[in-house]
Protein backbone atom coordinates (compact mmCIF):
# COMPACT_ATOMS: atom_id res chain seq x y z
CA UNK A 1 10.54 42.34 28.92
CA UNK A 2 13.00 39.38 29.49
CA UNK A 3 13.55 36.80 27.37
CA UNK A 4 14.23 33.21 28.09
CA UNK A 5 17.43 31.72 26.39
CA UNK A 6 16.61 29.67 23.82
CA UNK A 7 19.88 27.23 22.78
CA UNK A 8 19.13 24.18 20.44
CA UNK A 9 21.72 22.15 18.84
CA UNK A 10 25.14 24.74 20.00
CA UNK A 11 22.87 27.81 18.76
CA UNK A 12 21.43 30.80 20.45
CA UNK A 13 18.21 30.97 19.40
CA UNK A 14 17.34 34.17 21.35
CA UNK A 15 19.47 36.39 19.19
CA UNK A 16 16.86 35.47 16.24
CA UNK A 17 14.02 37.29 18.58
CA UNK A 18 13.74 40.75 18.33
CA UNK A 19 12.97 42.59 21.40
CA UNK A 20 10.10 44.69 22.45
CA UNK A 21 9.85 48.15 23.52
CA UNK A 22 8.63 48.49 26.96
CA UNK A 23 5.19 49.97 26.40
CA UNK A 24 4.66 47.45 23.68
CA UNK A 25 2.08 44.94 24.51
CA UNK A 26 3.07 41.70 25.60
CA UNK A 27 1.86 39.41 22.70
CA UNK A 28 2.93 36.50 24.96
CA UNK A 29 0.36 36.73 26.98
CA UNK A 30 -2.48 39.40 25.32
CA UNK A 31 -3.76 36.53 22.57
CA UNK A 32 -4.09 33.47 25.58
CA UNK A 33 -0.60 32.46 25.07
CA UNK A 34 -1.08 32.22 21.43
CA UNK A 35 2.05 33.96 20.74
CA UNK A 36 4.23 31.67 22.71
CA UNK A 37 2.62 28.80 21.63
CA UNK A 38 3.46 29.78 17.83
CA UNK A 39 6.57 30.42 18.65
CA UNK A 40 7.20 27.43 20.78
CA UNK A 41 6.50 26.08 17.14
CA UNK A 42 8.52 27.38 15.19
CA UNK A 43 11.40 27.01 17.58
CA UNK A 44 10.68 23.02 17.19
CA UNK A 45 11.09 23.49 13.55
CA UNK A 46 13.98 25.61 12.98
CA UNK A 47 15.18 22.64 15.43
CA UNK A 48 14.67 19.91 13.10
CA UNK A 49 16.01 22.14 10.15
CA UNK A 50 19.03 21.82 12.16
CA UNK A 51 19.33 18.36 13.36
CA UNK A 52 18.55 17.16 9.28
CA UNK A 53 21.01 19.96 8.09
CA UNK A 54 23.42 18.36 10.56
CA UNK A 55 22.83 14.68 9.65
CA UNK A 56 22.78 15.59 5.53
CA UNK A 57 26.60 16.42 6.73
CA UNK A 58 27.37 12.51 7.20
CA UNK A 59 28.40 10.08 5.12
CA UNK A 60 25.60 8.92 2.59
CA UNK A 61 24.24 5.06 3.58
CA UNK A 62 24.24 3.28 -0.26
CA UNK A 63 22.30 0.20 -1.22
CA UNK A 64 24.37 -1.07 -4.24
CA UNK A 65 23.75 -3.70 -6.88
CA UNK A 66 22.25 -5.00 -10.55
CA UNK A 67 19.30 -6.39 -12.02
CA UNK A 68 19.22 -9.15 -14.14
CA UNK A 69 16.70 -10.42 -16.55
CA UNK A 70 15.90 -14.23 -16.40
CA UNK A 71 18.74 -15.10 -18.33
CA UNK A 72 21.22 -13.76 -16.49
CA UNK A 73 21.79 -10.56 -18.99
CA UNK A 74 21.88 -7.12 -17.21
CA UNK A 75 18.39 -4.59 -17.83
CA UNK A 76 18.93 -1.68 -18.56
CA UNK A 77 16.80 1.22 -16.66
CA UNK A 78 14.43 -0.77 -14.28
CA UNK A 79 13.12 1.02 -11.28
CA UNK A 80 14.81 -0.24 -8.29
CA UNK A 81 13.22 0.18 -4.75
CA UNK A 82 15.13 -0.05 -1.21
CA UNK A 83 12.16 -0.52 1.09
CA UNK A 84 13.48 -1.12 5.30
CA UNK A 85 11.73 -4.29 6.54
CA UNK A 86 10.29 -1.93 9.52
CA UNK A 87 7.47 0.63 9.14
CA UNK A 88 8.67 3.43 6.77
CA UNK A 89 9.12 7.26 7.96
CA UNK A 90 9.09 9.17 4.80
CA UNK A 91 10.14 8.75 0.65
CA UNK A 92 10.93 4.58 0.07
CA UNK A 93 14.41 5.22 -1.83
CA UNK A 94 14.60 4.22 -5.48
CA UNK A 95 17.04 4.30 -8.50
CA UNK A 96 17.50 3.13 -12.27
CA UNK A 97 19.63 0.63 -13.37
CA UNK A 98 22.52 1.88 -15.87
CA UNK A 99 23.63 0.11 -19.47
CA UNK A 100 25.28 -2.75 -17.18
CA UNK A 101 21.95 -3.52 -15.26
CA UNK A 102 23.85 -1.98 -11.96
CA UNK A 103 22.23 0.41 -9.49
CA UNK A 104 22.99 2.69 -6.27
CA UNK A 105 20.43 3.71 -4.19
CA UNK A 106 20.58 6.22 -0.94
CA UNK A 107 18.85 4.86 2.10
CA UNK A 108 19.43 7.56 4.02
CA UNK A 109 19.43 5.06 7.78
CA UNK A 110 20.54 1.99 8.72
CA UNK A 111 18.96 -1.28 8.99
CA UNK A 112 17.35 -4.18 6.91
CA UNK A 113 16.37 -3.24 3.04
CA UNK A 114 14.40 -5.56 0.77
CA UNK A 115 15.38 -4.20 -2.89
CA UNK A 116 13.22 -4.78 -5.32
CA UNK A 117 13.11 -3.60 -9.41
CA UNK A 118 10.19 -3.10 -11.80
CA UNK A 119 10.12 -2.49 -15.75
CA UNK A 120 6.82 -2.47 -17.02
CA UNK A 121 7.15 -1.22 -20.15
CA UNK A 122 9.41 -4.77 -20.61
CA UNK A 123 6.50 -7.04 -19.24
CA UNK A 124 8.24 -7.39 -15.71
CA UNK A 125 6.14 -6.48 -12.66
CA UNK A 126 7.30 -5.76 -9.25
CA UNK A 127 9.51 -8.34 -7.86
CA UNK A 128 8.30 -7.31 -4.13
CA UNK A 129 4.93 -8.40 -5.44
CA UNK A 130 3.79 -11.39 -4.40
CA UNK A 131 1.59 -12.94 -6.80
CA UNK A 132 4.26 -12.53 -9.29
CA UNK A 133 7.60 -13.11 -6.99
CA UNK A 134 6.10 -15.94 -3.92
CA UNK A 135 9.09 -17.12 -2.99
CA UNK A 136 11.29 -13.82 -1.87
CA UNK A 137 15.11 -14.23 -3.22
CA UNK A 138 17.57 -13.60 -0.24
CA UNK A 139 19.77 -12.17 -2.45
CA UNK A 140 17.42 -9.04 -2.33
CA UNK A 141 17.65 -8.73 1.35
CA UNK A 142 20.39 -6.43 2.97
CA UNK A 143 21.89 -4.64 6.06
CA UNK A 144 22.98 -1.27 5.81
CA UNK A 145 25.48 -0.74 8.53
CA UNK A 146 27.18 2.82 9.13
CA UNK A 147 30.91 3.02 8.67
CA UNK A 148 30.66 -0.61 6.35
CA UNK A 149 30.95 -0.88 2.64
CA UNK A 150 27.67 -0.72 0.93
CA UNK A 151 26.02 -4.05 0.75
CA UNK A 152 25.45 -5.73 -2.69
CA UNK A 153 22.06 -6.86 -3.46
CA UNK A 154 21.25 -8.66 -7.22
CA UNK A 155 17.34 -8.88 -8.20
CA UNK A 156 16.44 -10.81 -10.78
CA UNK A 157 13.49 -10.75 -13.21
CA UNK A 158 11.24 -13.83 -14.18
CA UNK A 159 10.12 -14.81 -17.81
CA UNK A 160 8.25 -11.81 -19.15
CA UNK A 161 5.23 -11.85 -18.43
CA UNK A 162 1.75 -12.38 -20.15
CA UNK A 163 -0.93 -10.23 -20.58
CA UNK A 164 -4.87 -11.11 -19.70
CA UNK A 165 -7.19 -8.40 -21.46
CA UNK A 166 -10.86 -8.45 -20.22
CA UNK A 167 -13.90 -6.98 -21.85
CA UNK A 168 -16.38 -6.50 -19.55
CA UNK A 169 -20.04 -5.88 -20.38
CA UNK A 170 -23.34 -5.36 -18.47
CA UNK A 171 -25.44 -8.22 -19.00
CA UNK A 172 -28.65 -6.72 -19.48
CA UNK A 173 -27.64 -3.62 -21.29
CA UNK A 174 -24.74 -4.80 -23.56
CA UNK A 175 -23.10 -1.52 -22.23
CA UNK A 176 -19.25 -1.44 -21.44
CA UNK A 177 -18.18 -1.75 -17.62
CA UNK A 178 -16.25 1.50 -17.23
CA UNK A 179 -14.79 0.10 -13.84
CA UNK A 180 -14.15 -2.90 -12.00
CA UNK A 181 -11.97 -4.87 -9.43
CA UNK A 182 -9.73 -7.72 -11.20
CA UNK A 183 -8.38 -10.36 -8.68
CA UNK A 184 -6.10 -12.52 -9.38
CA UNK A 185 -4.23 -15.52 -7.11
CA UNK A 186 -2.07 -18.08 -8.17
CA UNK A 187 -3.48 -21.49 -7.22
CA UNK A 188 -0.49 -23.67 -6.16
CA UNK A 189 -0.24 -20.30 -3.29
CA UNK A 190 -3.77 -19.15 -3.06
CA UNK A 191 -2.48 -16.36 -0.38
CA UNK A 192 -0.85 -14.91 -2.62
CA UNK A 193 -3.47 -12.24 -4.67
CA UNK A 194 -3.11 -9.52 -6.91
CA UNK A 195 -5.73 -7.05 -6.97
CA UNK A 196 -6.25 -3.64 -8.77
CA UNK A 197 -8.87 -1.44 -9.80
CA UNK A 198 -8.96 -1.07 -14.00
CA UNK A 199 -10.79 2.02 -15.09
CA UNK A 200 -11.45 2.12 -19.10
CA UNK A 201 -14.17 4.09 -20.90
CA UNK A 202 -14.71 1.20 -23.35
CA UNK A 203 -14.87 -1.44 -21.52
CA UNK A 204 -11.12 -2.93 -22.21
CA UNK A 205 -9.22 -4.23 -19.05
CA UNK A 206 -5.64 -5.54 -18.98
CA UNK A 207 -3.61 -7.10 -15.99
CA UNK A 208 -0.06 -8.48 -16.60
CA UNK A 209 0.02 -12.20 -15.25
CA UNK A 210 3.10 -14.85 -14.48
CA UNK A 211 3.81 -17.82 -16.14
CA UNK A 212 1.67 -20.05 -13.42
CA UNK A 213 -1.90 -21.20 -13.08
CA UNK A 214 -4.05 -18.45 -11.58
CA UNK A 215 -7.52 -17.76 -10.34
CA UNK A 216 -9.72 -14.81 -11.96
CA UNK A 217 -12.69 -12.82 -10.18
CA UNK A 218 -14.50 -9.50 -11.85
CA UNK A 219 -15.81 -7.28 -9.47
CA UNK A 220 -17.68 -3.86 -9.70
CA UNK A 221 -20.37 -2.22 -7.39
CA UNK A 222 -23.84 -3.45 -7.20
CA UNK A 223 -22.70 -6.65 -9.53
CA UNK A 224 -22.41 -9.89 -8.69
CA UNK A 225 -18.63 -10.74 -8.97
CA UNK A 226 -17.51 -12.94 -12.46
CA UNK A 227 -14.77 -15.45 -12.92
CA UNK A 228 -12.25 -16.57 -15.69
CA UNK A 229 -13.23 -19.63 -18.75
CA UNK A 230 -12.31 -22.68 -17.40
CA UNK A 231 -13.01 -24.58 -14.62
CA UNK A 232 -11.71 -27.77 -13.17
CA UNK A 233 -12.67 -30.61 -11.13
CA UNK A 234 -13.91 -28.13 -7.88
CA UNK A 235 -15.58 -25.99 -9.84
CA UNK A 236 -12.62 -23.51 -9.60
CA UNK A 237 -12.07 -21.08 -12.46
CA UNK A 238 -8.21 -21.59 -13.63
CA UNK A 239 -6.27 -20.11 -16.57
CA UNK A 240 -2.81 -19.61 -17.15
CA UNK A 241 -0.94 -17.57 -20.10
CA UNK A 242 2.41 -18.25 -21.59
CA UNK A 243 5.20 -15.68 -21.06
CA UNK A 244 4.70 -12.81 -23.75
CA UNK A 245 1.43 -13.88 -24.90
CA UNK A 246 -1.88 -12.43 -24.59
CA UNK A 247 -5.45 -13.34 -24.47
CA UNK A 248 -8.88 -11.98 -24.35
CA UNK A 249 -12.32 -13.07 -22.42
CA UNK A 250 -15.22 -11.66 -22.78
CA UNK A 251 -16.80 -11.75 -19.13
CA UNK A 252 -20.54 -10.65 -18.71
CA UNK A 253 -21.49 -9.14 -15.35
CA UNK A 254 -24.84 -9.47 -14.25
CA UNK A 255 -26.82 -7.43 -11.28
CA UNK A 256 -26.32 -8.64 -7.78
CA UNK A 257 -29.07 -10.38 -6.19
CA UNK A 258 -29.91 -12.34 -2.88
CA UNK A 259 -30.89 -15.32 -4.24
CA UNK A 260 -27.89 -17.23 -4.61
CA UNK A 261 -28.67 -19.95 -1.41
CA UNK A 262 -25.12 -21.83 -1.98
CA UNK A 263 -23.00 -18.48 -1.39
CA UNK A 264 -21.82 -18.61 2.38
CA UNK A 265 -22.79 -15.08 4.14
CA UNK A 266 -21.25 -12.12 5.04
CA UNK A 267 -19.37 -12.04 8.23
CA UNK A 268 -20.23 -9.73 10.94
CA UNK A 269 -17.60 -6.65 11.17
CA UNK A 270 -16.28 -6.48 14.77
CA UNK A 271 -13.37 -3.60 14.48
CA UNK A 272 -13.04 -1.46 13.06
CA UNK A 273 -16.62 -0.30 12.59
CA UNK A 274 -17.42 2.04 10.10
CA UNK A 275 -16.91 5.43 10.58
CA UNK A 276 -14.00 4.78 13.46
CA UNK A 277 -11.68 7.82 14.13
CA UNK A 278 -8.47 7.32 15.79
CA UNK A 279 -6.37 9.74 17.34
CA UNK A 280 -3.06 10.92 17.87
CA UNK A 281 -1.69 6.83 16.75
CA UNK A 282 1.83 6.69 16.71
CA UNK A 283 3.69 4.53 13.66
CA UNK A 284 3.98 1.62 13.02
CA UNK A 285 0.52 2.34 12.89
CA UNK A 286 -0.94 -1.66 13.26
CA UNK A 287 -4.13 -2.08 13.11
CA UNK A 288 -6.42 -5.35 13.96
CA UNK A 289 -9.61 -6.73 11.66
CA UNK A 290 -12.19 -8.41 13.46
CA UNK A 291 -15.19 -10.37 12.02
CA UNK A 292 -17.66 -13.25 13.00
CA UNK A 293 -16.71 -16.73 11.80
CA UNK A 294 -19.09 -17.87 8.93
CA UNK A 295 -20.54 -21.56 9.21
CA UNK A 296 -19.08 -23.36 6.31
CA UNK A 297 -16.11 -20.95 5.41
CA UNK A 298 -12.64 -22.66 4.65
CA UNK A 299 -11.04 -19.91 5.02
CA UNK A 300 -11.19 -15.57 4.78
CA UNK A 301 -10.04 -12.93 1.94
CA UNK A 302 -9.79 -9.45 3.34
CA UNK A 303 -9.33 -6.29 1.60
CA UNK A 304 -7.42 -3.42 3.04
CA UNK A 305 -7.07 -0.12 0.56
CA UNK A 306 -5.57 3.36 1.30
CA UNK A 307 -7.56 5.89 0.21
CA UNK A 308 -6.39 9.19 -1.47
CA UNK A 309 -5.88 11.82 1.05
CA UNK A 310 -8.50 14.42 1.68
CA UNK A 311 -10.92 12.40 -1.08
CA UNK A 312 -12.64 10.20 0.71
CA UNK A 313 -15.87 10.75 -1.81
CA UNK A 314 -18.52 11.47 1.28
CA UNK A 315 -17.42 8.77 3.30
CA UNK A 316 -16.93 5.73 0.72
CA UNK A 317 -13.50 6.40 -0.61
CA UNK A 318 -14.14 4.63 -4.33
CA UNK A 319 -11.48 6.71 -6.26
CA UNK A 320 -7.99 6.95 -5.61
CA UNK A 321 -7.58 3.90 -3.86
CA UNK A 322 -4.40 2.11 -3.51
CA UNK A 323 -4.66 -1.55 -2.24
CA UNK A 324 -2.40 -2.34 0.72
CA UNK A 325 -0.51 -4.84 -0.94
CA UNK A 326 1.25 -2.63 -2.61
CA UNK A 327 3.79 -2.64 0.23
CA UNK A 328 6.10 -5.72 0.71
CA UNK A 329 5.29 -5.98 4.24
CA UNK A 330 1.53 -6.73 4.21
CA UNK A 331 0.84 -9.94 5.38
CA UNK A 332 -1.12 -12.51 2.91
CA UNK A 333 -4.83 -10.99 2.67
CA UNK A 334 -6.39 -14.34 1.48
CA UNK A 335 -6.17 -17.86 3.00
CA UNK A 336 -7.15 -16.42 6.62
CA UNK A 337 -7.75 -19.59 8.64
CA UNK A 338 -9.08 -17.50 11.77
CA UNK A 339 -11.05 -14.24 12.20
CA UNK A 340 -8.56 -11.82 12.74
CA UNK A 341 -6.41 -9.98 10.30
CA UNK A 342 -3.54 -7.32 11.69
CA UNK A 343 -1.63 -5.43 9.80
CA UNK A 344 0.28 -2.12 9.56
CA UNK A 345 -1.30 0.93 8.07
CA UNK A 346 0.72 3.59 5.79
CA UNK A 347 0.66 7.03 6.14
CA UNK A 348 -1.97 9.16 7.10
CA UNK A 349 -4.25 9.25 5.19
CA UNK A 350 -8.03 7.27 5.26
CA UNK A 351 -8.62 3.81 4.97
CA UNK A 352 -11.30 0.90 4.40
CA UNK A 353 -11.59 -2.60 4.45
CA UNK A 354 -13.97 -5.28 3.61
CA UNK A 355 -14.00 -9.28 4.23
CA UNK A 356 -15.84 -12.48 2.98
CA UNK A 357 -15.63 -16.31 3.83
CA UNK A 358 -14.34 -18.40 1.04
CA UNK A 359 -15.55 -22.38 0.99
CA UNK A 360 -13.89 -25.96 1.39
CA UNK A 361 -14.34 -25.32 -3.16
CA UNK A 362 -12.59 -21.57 -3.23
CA UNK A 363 -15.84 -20.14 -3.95
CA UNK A 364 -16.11 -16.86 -2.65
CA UNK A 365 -19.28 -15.50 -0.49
CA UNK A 366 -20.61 -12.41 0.52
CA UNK A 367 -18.87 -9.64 0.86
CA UNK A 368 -19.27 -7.52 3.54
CA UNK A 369 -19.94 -3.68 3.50
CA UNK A 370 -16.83 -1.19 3.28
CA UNK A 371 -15.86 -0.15 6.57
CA UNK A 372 -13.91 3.14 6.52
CA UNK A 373 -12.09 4.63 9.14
CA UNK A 374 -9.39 7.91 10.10
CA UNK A 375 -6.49 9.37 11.46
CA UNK A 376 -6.31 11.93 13.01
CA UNK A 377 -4.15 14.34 15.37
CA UNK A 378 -5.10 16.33 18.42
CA UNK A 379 -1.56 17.54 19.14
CA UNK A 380 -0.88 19.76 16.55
CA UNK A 381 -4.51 21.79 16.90
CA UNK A 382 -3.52 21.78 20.52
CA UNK A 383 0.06 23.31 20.23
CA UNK A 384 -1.80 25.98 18.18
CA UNK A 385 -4.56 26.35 20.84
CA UNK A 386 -7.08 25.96 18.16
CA UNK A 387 -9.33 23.14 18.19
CA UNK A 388 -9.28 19.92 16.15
């Protein structure tokens, strides 16, 4: 039998195969080209073994810099993150700050970085988070150019932060709500939101909250959503919380009903439907939400979550969710002025989203239906020859 030379990156990949006896059967051809196929494969990957083997041998690309509390003083072991203002192939790089508050992270490539820090533990939140950091600090935006020094980035924390705890009880039953959705946007920039889903057997919810006036809505399935204490002249429901302090609500949720007349409707999903599949999508992976406009609406919230691979929960995805502003790069999801909402998807894993109009008074309305949709790959199965 002959064998085709095989050379990939200055090797000889034919020496690797061993060859067949002549009465042997030819596997290349006995199993529908199976063999080949397989090995076609695995030639691709000893390939890439090769070319990131080859590239690990270059000088490392370093994001370098410090974190500073709100004073100025250095903090000591915050999480810093160098996320690349493009769509992200792979691990975002991170470090920890050291007893002077300075950092160096590997990016691994070239390009534009927005570094951003996080210490929990010491009541500061994400400074790549929106709701708590509006107004991005330039200082946190770099260029990582091969052959140059490492650039110097400096991310600074606000005040600490306060903390909103939330009891949440079923009306009717006095029982504990085990889950729900807390939203929260600052009112002087309502497009910037912070949502997460709180999961506590007794009832006990806490989000962390900056020192600004913000918006509060309680949300759990097959409840009408709840809002904060106070109101003010449109009816709006405003608190705000003092750096380091924390305070408690009680919020009853009751059952949802149709008879609320004043709530605007649901809009009418228009892509992507339910259910959608979409193949073989190369990244960035953007993606366009399409509704019906709503007589009356002011403006549109949309919610976009990834959902935990492989547990999609028969179709609904309502554990292990992971809302898409989490990542720096997702545009706004509330103060939509027209119908449309694109954005770009991460990873590979499911997806759903959901939309409502939103009044001239920031009152929310109905909220339509989860859509879910997929990604999925038909060039892999085919390579194989097995079927997707």
């Amino acid at each position: 039998m002959s064998v085709t030379s095989v050379v990939i990156a200055g090797m000889d990949l034919t020496k690797s195969i061993i060859p067949l006896r002549a009465d042997a059967p030819d596997p290349f051809h006995a199993t529908g080209g199976f063999m080949s196929k397989l090995i076609l494969a695995a030639f691709a990957i000893v390939a890439i073994s090769i070319l990131a083997a080859a590239q690990s041998a270059q000088p490392e690309l370093i994001v370098k810099g410090r974190v500073l509390d709100a004073d100025g003083n250095p903090v000591v072991g915050a999480q810093v993150t160098a996320g690349p203002t493009w769509t992200l192939k792979g691990v975002t790089p991170t470090g920890r700050s050291d007893e002077r508050g300075e950092f160096s992270v590997v990016v691994h490539q070239t390009g534009e970085f927005f570094v951003s820090a996080t210490k929990p533990v010491e009541r500061h939140q994400s400074t790549a988070n929106r709701f708590y950091y509006p107004f991005a600090a330039k200082a946190a935006l770099v260029t990582v150019v091969a052959d140059q020094p490492a650039p110097f980035a400096t991310v600074q924390f606000g005040p600490k932060e306060g903390m909103l705890v939330i009891r949440a009880v079923d009306m009717q039953t006095r029982e504990p709500m085990k889950q729900v959705m807390i939203s929260l946007c600052r009112t002087e920039a309502p497009k910037y939101c912070h949502r997460m889903s709180s999961v506590s057997a007794r009832g006990v919810h806490s989000a962390f909250v900056p020192d600004a006036p913000f918006t509060l809505t309680i949300s759990a399935n097959g409840y009408a959503d709840a809002y904060g204490e106070d109101l003010d002249q449109d009816g709006l429901q405003v608190m705000r919380i003092a750096p380091e302090a924390t305070r408690e609500i009680i919020v009853g949720m009751e059952r949802a009903t149709d008879s609320k007349k004043d709530v605007l409707p649901a809009p009418k999903i228009i892509a992507p439907v339910d259910g959608l599949t979409l193949w073989d999508t190369p990244h960035p992976r953007t993606l366009t939400a399409e509704w019906t406009p709503v007589a009356g609406a002011k403006s549109y919230t949309v919610e976009v979550e990834v959902c935990e691979w492989e547990k999609p929960d028969g179709g609904k995805c309502e554990t292990g969710t992971m809302p898409l502003t989490r990542w720096r790069n997702a545009p706004p999801p509330s103060g939509i002025e027209g119908a449309k909402y694109e954005f770009v998807f991460p990873g590979t894993q499911p997806g759903r989203w959901r939309v409502w109009a939103v009044d001239a008074k920031g009152r929310p309305g109905a909220k339509t239906a989860w859509s879910l949709f997929f990604y999925k790959s038909k060039l892999m199965p085919a390579l194989l020859g097995v079927k997707p």
